[in-house]
Protein backbone atom coordinates (compact mmCIF):
# COMPACT_ATOMS: atom_id res chain seq x y z
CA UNK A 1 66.01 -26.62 -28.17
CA UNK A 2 66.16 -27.72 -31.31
CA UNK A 3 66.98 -31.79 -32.93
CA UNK A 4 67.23 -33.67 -35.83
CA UNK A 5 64.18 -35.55 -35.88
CA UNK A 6 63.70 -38.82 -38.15
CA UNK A 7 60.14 -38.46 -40.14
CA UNK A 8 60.20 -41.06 -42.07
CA UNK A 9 62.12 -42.96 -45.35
CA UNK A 10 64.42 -40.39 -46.31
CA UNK A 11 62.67 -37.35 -44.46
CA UNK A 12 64.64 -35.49 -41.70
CA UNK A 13 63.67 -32.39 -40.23
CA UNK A 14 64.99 -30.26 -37.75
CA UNK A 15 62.36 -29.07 -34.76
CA UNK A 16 61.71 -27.32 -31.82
CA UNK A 17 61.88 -30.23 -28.51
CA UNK A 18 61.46 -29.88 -25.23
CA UNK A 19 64.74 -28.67 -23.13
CA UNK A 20 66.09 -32.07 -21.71
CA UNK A 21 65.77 -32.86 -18.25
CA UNK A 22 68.41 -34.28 -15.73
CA UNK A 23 66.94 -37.34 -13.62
CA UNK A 24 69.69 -38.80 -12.27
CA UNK A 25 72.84 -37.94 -10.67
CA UNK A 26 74.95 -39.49 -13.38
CA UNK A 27 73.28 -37.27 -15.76
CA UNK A 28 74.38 -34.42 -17.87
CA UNK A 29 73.40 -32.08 -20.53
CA UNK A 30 75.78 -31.42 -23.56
CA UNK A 31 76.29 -28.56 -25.86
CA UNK A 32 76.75 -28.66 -29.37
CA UNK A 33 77.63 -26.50 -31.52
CA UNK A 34 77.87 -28.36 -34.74
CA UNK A 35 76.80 -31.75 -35.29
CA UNK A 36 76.39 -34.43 -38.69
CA UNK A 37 74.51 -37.88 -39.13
CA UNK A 38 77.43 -40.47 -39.26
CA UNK A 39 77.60 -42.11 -42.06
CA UNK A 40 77.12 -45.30 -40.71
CA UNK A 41 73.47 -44.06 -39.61
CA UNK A 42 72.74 -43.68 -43.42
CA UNK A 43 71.01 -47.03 -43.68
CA UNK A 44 68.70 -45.71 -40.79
CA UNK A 45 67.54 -42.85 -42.14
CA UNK A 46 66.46 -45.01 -45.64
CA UNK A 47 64.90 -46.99 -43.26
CA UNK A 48 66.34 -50.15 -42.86
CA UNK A 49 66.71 -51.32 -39.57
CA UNK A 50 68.99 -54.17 -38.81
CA UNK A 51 67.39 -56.67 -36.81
CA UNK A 52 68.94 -56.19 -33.58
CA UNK A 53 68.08 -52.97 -33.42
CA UNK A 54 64.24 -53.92 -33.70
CA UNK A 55 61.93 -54.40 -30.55
């Protein structure tokens, strides 16, 4: 399948992934056919990550 991948500052690409596997029973796949980064991601992407998002 394909995904929007992060690669770095500012650099977004879209790749081939593995198909995503089901492990549990609450689990599902989704299908989408169209799909956006939400703005609010934005700062993400120019990599800044707020600090409780860090581990």
């Amino acid at each position: 399948m394909k995904a929007l991948c992060w690669e770095g500052v500012n650099k977004l690409a879209v790749d081939q992934v593995p198909d995503p596997v089901l492990r549990n029973d609450q689990d599902v796949v989704v299908r989408l056919i169209a799909g956006t980064t939400c703005g609010s991601d934005l700062h993400l992407i120019g990599g800044c990550i707020p600090m409780g998002m860090q581990r």
